[in-house]
PDB file of N, CA and C in Angstrom:
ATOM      1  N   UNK A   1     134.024 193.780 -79.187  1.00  0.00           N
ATOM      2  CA  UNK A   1     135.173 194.474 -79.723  1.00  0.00           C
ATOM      3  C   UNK A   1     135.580 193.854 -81.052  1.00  0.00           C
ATOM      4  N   UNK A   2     136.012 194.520 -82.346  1.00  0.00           N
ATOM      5  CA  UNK A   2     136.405 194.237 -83.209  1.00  0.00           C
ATOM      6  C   UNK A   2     137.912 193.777 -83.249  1.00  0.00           C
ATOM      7  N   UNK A   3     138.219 193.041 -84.269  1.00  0.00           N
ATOM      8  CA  UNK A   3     139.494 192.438 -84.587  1.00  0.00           C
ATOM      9  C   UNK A   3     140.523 193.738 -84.464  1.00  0.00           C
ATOM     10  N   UNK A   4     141.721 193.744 -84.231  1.00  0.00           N
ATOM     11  CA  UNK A   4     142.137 194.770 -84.369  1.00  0.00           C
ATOM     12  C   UNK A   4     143.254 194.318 -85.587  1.00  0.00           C
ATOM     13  N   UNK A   5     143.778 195.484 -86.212  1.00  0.00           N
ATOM     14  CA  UNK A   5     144.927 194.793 -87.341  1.00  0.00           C
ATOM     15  C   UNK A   5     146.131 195.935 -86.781  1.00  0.00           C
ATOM     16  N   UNK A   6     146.994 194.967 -86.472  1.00  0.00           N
ATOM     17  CA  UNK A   6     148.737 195.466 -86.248  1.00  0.00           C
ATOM     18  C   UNK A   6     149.577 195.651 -87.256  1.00  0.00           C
ATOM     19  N   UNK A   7     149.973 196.826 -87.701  1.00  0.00           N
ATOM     20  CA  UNK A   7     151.006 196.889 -88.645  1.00  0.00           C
ATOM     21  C   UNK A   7     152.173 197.446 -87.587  1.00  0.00           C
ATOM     22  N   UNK A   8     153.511 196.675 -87.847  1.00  0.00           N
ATOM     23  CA  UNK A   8     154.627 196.551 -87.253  1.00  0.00           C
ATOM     24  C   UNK A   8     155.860 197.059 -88.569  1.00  0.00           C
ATOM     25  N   UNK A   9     156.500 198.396 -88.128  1.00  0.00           N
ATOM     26  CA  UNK A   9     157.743 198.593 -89.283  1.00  0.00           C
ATOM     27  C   UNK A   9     158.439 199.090 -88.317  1.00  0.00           C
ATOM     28  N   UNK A  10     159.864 199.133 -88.915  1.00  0.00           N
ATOM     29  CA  UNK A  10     161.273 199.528 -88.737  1.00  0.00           C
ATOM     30  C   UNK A  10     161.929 200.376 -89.349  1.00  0.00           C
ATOM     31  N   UNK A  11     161.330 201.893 -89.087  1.00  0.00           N
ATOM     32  CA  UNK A  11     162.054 202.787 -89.774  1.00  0.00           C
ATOM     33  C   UNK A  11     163.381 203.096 -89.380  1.00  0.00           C
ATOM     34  N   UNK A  12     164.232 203.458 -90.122  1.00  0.00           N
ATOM     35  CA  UNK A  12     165.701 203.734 -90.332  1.00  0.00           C
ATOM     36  C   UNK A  12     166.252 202.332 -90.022  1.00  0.00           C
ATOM     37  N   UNK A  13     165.622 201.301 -90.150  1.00  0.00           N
ATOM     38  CA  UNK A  13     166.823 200.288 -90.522  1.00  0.00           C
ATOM     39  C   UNK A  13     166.795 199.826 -91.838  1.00  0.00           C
ATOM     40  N   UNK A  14     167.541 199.242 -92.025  1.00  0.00           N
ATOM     41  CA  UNK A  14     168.258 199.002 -93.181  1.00  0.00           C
ATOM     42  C   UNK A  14     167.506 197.807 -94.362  1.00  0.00           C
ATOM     43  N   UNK A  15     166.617 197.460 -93.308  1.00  0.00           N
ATOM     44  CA  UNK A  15     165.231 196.290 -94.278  1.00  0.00           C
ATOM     45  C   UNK A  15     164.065 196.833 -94.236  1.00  0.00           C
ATOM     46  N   UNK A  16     163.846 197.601 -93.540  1.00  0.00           N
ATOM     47  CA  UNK A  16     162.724 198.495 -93.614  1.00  0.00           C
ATOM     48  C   UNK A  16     161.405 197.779 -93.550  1.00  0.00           C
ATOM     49  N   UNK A  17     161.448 196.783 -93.031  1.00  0.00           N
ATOM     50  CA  UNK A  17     160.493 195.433 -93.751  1.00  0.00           C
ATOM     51  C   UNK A  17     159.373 196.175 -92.251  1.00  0.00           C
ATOM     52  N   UNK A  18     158.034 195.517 -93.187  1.00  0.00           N
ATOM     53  CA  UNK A  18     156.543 195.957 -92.707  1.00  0.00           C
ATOM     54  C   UNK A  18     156.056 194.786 -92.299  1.00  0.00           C
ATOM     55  N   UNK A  19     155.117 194.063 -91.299  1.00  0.00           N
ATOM     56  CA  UNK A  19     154.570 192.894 -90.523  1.00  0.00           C
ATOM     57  C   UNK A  19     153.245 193.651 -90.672  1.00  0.00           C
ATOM     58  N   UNK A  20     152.112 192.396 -90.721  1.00  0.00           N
ATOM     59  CA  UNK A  20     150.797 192.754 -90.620  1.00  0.00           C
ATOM     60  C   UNK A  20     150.453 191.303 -89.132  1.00  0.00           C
ATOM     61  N   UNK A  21     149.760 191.463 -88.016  1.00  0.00           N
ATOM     62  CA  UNK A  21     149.175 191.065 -87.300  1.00  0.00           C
ATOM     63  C   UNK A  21     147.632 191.332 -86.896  1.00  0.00           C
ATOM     64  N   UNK A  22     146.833 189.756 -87.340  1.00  0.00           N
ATOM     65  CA  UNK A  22     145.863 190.408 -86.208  1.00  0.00           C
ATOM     66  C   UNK A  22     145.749 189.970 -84.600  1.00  0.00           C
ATOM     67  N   UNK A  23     144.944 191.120 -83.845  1.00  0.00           N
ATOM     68  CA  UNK A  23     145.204 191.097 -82.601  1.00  0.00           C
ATOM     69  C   UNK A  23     143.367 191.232 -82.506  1.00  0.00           C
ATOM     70  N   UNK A  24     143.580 190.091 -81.035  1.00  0.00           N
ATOM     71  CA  UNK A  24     142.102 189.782 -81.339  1.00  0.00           C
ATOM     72  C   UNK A  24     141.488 190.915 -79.694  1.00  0.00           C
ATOM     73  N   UNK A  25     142.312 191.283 -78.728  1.00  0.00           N
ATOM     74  CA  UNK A  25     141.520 192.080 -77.799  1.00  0.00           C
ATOM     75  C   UNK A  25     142.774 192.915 -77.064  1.00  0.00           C
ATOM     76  N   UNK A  26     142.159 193.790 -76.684  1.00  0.00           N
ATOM     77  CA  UNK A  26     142.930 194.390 -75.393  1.00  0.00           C
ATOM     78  C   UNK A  26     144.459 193.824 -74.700  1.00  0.00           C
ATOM     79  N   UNK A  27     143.886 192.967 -74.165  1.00  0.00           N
ATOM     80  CA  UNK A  27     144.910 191.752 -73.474  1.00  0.00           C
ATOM     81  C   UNK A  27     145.661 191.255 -74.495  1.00  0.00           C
ATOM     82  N   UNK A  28     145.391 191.364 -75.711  1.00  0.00           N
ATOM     83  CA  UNK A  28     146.834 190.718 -76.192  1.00  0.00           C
ATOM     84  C   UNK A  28     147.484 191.947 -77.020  1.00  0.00           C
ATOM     85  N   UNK A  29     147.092 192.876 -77.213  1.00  0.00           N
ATOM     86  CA  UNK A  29     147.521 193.790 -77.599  1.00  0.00           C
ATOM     87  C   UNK A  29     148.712 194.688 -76.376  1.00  0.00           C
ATOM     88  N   UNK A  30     148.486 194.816 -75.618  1.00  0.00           N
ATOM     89  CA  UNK A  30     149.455 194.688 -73.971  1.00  0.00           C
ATOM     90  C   UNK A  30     150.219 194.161 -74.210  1.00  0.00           C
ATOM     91  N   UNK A  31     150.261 192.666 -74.444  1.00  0.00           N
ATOM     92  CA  UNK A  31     151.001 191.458 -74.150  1.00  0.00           C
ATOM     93  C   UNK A  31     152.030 191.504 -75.326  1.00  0.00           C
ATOM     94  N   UNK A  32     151.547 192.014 -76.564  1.00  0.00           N
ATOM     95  CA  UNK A  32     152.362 192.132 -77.853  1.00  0.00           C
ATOM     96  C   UNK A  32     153.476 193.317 -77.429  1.00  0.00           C
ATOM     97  N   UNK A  33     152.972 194.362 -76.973  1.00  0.00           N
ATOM     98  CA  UNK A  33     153.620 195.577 -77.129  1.00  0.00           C
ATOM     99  C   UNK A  33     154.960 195.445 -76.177  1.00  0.00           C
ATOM    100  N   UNK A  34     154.394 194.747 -74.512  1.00  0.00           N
ATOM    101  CA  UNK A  34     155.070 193.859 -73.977  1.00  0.00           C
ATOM    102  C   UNK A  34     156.434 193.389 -74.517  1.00  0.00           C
ATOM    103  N   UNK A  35     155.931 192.351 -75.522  1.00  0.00           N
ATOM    104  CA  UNK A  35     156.818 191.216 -75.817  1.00  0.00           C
ATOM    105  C   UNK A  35     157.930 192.439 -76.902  1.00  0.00           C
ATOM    106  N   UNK A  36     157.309 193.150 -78.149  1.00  0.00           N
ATOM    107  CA  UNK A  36     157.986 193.896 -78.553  1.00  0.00           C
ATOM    108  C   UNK A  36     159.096 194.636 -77.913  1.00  0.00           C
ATOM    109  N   UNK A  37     159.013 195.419 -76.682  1.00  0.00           N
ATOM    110  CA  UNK A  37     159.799 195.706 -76.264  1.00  0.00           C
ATOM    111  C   UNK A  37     160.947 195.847 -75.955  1.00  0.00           C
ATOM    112  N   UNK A  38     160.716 193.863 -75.221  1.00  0.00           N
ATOM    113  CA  UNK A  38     161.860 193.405 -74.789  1.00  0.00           C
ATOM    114  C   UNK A  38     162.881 192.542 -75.508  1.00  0.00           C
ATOM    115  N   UNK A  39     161.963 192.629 -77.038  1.00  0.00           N
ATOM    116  CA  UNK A  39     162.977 192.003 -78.423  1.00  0.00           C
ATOM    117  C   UNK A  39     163.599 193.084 -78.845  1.00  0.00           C
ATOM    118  N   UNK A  40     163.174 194.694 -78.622  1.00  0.00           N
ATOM    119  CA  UNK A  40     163.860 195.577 -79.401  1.00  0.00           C
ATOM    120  C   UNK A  40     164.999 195.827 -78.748  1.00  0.00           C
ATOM    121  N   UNK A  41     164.690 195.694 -76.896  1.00  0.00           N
ATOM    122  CA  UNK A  41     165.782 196.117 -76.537  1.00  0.00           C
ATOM    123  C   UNK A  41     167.275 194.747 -76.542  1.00  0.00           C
ATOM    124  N   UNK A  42     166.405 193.818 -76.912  1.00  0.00           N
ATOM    125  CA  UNK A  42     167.782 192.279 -77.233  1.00  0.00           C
ATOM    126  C   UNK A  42     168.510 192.701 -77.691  1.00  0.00           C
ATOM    127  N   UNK A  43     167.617 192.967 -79.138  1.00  0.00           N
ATOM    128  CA  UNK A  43     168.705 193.555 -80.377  1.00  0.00           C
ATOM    129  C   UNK A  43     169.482 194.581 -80.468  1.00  0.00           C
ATOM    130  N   UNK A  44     169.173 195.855 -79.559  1.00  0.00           N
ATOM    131  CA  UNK A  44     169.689 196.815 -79.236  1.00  0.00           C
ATOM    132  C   UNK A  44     171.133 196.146 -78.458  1.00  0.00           C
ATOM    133  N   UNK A  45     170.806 195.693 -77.506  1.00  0.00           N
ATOM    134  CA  UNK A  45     171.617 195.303 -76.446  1.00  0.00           C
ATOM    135  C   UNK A  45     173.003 194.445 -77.888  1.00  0.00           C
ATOM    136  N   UNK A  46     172.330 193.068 -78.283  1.00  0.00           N
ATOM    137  CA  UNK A  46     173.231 192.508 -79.247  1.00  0.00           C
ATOM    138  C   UNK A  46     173.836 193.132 -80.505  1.00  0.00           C
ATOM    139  N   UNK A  47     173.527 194.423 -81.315  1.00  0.00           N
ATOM    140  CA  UNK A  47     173.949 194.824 -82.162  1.00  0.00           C
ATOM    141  C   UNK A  47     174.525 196.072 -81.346  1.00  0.00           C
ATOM    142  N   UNK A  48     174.577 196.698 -80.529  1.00  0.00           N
ATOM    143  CA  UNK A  48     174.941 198.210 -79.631  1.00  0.00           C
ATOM    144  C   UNK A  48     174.456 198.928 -80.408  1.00  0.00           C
ATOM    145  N   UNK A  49     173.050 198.975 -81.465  1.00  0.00           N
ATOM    146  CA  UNK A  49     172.876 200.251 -81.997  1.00  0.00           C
ATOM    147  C   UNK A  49     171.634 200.385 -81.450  1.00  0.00           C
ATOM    148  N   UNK A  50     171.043 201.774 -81.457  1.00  0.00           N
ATOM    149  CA  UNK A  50     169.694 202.451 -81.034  1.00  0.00           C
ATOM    150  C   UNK A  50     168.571 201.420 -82.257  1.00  0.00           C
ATOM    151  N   UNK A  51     167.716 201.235 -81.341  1.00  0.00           N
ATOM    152  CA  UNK A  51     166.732 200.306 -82.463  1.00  0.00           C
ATOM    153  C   UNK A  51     165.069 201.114 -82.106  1.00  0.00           C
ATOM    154  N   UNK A  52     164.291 201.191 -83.494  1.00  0.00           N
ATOM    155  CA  UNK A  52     163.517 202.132 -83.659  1.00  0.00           C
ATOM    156  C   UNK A  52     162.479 201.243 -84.268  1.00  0.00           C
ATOM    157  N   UNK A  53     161.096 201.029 -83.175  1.00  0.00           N
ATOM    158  CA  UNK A  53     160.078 200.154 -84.126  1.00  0.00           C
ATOM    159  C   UNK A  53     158.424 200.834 -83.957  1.00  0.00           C
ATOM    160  N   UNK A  54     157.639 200.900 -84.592  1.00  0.00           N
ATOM    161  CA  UNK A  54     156.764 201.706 -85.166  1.00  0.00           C
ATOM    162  C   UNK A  54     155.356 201.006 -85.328  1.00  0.00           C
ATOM    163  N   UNK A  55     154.792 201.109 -83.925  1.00  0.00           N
ATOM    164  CA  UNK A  55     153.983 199.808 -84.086  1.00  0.00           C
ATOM    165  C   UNK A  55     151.935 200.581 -83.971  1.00  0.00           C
ATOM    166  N   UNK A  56     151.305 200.200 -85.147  1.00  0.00           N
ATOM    167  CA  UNK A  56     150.037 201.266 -85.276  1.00  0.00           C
ATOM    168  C   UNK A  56     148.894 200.345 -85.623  1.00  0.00           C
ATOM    169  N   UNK A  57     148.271 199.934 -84.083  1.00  0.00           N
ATOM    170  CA  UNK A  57     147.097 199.742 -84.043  1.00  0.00           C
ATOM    171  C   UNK A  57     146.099 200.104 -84.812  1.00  0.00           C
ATOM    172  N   UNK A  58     145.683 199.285 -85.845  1.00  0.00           N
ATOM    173  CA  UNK A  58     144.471 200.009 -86.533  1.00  0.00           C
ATOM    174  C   UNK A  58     142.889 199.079 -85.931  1.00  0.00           C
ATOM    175  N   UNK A  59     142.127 199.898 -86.133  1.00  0.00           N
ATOM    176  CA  UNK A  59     140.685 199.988 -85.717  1.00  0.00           C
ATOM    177  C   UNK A  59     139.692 200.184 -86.993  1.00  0.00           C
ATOM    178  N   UNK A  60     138.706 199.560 -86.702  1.00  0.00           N
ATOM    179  CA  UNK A  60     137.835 199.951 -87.807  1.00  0.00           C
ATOM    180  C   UNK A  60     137.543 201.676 -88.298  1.00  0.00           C
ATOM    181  N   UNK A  61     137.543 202.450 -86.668  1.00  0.00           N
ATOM    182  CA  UNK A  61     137.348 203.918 -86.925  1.00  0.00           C
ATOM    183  C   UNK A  61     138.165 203.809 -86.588  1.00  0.00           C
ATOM    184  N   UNK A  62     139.614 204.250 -85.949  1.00  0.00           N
ATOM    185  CA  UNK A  62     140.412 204.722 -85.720  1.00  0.00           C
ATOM    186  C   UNK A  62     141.873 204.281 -85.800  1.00  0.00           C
ATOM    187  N   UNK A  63     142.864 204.698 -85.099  1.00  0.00           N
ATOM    188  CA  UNK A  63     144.353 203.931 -84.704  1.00  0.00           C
ATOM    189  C   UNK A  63     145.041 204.961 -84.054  1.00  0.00           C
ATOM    190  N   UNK A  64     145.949 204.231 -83.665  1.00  0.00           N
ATOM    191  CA  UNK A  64     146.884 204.409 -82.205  1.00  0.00           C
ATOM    192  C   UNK A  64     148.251 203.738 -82.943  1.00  0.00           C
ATOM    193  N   UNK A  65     149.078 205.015 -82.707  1.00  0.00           N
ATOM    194  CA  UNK A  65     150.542 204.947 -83.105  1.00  0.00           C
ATOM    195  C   UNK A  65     151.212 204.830 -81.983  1.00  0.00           C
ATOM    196  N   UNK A  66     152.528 203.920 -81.603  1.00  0.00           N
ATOM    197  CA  UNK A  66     153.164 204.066 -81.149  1.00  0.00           C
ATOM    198  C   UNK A  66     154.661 204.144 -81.830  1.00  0.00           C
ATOM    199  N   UNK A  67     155.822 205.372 -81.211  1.00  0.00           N
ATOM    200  CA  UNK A  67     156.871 204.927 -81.534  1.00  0.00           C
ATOM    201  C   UNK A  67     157.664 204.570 -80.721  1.00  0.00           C
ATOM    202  N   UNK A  68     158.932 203.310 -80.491  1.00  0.00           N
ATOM    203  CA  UNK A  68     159.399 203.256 -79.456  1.00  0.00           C
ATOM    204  C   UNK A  68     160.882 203.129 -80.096  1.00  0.00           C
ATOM    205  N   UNK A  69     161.980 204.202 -79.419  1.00  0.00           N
ATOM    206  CA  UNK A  69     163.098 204.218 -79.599  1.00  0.00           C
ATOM    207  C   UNK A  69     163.685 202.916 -78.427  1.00  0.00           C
ATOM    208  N   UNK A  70     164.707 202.728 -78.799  1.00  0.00           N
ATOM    209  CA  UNK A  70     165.577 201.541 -77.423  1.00  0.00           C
ATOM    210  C   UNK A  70     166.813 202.148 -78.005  1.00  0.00           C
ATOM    211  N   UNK A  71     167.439 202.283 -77.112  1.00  0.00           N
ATOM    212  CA  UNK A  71     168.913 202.744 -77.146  1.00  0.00           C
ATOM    213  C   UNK A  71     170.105 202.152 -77.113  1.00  0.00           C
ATOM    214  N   UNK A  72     170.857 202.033 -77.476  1.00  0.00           N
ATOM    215  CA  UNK A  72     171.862 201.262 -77.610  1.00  0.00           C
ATOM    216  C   UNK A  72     172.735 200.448 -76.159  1.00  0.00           C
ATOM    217  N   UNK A  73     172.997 199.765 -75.804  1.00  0.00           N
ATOM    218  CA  UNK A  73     173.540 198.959 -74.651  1.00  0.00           C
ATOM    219  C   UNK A  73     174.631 199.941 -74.372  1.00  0.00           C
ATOM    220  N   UNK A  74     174.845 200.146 -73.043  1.00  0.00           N
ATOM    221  CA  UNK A  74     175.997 200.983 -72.705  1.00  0.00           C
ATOM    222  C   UNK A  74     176.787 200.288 -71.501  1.00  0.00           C
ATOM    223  N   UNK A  75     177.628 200.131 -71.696  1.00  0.00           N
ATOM    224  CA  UNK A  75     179.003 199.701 -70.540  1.00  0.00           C
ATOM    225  C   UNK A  75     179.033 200.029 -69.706  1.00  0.00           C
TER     226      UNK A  75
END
């Protein structure tokens, strides 16, 4: 299996800022998306706003988009 390269952005927030990762198999690519998750929903939870992150597996031939909304902490 080839290297895979992770590009990680944050559309509609306010830094808009772009991350490059490489991800070396399967199993950690899980484990990332995993870990992403449960940071988007922190921040969600600690700021109460909906948090929106945009995470696209690239491949030598191909890629795999994900988008994942988290919603804001509710009372």
């Amino acid at each position: 299996m080839s290297i895979i390269v992770l590009k990680t952005s944050y559309p509609y927030s306010s830094d808009e800022k772009t991350e490059y990762k490489l991800i070396q198999n399967e199993v950690e690519k899980v484990s990332y998306i995993s870990k992403i998750k449960e940071k988007t929903q922190a921040i969600a939870s600690k700021t109460n706003q909906p948090q929106i992150i945009k995470l696209e597996f690239i491949y030598p031939e191909d890629k795999e988009t994900y988008l994942y909304k988290t919603l804001k902490h509710e009372a």
